[in-house]
C-alpha atoms as a PDB file:
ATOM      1  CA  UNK A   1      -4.345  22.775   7.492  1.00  0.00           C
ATOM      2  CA  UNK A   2      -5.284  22.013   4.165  1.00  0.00           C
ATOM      3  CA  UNK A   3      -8.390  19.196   3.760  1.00  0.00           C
ATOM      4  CA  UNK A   4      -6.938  18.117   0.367  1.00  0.00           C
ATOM      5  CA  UNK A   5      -5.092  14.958  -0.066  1.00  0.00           C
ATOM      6  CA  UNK A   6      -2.074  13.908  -2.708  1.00  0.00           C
ATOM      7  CA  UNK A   7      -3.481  10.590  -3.480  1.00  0.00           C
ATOM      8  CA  UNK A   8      -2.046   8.780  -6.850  1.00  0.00           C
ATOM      9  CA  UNK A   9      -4.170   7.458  -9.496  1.00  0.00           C
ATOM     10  CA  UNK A  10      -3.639   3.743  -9.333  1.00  0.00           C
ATOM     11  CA  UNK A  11      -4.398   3.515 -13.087  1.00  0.00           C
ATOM     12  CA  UNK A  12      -1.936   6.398 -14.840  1.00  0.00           C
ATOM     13  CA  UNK A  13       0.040   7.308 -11.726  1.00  0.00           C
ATOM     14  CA  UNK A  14      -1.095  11.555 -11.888  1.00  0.00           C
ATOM     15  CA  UNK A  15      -1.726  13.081  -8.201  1.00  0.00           C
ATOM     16  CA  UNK A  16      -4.691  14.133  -7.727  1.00  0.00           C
ATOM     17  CA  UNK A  17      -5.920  16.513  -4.859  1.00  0.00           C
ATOM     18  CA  UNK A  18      -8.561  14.943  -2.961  1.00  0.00           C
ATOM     19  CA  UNK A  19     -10.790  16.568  -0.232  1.00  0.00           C
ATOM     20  CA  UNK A  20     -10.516  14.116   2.961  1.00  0.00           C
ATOM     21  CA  UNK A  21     -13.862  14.508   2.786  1.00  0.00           C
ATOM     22  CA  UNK A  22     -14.251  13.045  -0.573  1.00  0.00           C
ATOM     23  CA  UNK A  23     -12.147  10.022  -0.145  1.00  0.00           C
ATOM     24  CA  UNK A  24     -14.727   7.711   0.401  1.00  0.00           C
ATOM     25  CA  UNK A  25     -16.941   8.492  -2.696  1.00  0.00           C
ATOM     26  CA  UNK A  26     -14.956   6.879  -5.077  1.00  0.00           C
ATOM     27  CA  UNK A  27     -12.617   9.768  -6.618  1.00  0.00           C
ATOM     28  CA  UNK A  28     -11.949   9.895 -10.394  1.00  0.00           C
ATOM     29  CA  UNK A  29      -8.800  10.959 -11.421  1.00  0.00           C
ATOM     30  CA  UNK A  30      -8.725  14.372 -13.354  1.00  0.00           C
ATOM     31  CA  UNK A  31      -6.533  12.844 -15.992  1.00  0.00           C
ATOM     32  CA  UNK A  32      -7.444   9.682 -16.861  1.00  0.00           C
ATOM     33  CA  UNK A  33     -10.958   9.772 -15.419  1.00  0.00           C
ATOM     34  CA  UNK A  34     -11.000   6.448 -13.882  1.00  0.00           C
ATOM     35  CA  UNK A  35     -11.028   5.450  -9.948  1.00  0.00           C
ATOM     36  CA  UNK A  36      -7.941   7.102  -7.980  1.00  0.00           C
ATOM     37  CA  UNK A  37      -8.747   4.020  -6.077  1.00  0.00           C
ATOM     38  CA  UNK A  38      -8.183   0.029  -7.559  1.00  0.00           C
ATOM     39  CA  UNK A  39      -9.332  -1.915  -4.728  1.00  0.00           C
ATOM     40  CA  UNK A  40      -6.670  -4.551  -4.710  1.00  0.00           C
ATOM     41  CA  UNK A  41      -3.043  -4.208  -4.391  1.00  0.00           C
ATOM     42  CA  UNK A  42      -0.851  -2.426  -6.676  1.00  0.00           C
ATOM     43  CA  UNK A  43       2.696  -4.575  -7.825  1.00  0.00           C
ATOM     44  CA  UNK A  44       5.324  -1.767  -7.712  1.00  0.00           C
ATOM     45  CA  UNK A  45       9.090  -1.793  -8.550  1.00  0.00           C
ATOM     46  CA  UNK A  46      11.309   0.921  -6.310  1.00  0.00           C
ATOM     47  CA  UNK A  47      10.920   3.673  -8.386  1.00  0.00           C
ATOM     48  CA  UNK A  48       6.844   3.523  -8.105  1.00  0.00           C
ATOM     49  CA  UNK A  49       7.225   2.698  -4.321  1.00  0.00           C
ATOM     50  CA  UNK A  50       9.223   5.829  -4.192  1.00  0.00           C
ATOM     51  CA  UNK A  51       7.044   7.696  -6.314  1.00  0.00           C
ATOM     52  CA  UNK A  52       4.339   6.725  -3.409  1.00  0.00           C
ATOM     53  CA  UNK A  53       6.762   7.110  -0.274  1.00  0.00           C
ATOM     54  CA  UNK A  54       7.337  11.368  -1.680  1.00  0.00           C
ATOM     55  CA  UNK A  55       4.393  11.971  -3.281  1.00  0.00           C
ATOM     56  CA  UNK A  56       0.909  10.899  -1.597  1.00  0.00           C
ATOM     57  CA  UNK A  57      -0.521  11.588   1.477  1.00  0.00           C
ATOM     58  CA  UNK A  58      -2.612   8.224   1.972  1.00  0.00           C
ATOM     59  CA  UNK A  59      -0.550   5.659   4.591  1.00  0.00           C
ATOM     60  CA  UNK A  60       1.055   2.623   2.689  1.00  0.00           C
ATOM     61  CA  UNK A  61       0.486  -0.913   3.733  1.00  0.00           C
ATOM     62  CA  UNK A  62       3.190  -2.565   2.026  1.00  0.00           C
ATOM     63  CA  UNK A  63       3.659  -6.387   1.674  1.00  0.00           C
ATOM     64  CA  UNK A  64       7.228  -7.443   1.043  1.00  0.00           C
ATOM     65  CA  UNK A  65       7.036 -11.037  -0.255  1.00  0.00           C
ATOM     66  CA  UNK A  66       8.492 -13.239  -3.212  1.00  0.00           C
ATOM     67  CA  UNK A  67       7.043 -15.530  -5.458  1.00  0.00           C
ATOM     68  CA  UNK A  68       8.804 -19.326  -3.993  1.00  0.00           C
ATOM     69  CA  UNK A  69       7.285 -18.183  -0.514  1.00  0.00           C
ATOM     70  CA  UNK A  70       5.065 -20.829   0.762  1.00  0.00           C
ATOM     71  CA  UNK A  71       3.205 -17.860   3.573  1.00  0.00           C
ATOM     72  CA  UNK A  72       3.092 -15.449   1.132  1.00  0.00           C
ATOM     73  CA  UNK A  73       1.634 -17.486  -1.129  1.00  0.00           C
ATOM     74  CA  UNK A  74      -1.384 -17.962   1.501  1.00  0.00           C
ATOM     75  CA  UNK A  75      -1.380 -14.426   2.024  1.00  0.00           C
ATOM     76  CA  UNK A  76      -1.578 -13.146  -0.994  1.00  0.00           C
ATOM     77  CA  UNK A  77      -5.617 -13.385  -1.337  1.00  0.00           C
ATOM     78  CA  UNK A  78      -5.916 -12.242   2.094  1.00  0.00           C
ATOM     79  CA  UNK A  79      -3.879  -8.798   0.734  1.00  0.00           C
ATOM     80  CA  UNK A  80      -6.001  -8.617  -2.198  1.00  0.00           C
ATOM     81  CA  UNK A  81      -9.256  -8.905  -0.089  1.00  0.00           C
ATOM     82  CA  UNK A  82      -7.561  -6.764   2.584  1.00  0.00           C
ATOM     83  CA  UNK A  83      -7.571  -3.902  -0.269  1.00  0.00           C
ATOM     84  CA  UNK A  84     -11.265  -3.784  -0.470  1.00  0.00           C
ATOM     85  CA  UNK A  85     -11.884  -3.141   2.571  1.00  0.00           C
ATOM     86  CA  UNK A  86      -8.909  -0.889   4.008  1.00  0.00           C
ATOM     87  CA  UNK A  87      -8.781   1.690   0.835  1.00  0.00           C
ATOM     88  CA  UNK A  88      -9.118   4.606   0.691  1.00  0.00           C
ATOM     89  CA  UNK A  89      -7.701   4.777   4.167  1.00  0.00           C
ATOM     90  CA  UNK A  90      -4.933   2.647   3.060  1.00  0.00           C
ATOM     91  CA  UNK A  91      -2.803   2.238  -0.696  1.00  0.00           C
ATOM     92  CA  UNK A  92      -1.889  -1.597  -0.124  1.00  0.00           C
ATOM     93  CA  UNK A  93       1.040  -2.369  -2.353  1.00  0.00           C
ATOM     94  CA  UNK A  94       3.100  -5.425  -2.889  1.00  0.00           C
ATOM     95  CA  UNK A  95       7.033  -5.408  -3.599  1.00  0.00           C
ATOM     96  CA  UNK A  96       8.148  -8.682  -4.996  1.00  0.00           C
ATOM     97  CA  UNK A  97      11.970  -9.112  -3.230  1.00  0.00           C
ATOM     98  CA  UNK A  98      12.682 -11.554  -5.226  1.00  0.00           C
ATOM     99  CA  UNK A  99      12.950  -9.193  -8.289  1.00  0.00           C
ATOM    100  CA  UNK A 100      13.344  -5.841  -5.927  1.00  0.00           C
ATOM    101  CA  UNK A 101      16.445  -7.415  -4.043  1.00  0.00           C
ATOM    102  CA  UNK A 102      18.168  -3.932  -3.857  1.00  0.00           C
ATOM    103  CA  UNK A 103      15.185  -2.293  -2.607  1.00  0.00           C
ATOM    104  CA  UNK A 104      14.560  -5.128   0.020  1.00  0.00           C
ATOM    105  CA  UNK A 105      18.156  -4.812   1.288  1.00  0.00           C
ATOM    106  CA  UNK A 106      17.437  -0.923   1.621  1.00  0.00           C
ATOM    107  CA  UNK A 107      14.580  -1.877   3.864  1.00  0.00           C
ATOM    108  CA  UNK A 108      16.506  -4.716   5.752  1.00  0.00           C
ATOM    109  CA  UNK A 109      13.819  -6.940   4.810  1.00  0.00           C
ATOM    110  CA  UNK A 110      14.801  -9.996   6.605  1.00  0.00           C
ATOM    111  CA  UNK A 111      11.821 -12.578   6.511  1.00  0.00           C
ATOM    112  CA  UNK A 112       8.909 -12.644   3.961  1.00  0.00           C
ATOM    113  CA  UNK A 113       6.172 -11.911   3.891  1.00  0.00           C
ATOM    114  CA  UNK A 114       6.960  -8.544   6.223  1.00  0.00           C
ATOM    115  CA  UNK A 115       3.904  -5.934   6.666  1.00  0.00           C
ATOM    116  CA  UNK A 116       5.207  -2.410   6.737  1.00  0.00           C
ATOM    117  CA  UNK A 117       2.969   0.960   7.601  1.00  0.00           C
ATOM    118  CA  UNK A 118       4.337   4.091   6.136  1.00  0.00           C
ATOM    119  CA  UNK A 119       3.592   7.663   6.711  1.00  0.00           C
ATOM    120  CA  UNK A 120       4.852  10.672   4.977  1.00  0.00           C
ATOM    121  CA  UNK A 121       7.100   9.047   3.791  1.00  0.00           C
ATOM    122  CA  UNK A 122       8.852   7.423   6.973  1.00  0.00           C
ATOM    123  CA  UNK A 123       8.229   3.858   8.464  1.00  0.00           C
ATOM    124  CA  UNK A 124       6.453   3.646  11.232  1.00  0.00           C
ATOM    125  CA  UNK A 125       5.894  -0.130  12.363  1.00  0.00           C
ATOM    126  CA  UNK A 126       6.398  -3.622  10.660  1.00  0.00           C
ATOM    127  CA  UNK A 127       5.553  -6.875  11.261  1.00  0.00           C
ATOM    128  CA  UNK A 128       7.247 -10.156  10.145  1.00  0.00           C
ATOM    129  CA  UNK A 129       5.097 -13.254   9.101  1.00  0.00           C
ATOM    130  CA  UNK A 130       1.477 -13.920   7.294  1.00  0.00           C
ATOM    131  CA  UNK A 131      -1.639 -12.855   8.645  1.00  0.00           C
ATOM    132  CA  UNK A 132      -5.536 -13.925   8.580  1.00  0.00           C
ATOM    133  CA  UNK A 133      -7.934 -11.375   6.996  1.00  0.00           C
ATOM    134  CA  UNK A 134      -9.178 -10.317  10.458  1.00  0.00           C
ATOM    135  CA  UNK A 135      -5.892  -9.738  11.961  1.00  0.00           C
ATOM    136  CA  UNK A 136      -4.158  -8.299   9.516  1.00  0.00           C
ATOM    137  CA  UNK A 137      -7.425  -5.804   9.244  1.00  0.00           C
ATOM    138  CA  UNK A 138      -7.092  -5.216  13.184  1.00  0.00           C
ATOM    139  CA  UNK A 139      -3.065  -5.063  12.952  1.00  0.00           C
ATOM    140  CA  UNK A 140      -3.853  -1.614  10.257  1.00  0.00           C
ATOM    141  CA  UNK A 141      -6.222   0.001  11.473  1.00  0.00           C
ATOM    142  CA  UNK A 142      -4.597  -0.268  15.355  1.00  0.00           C
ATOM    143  CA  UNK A 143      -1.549   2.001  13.519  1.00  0.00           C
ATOM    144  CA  UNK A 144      -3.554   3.906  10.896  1.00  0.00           C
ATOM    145  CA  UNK A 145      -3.075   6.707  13.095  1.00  0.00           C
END
């Protein structure tokens, strides 16, 4: 099994191939030369969430919300400081239903905010409702896998 990763450049969206080993020293991405890694959450319509689901290896935390949400308003810092401290073991990414409504209709998004884990590509557990910083850190790393 091969110890490189597909993990996109949050800056110019090229996959890069990243030794597990090397995840945690800050990549740079071969292209662009700037961190693989942003440390906060990237805003992505459903092509780029796509582009993510099919093309890199890292597990997505994704936060469905929209913008007149009272919760996700709340959460939203918590996300943001959630990204610090989850990448590079997690992308956290935020889809905005509110302008994605097709997308969140695919997903059968049915309350906002709703956490979502995916791996290669597939679902694998989601979870309705805001979250503190410490559970919502507990809640991903219990299904990183």
């Amino acid at each position: 099994m091969s110890d490189k990763h597909h993990v996109i450049c949050a800056s110019c969206g090229s996959i890069n191939n990243v030794p597990q080993s090397r995840m945690a020293d800050d990549p740079k991405c071969g292209k662009c030369k700037q961190a693989v890694m942003s440390g906060k959450p990237l805003e992505l319509n459903e092509a780029g969430f796509q582009r993510y689901l099919e093309k890199s290896d890292q597990p997505l935390l994704v936060d469905f919300w929209a913008p007149w949400c009272g919760p996700c308003k709340m959460m939203a810092p918590i996300f943001t400081q959630a990204a610090t401290q989850l990448e590079p073991q997690f992308r956290l990414i935020k889809i905005n239903t509110e302008v994605e409504q097709i997308l969140a209709g695919k997903m059968r998004i049915q309350s906002i905010p709703t956490l979502a884990i995916f791996k290669n590509g597939k679902e694998m557990i989601r979870q309705p409702g805001a979250m503190g910083l410490n559970d919502l850190l507990r809640w991903a790393r219990t299904h990183a896998g």
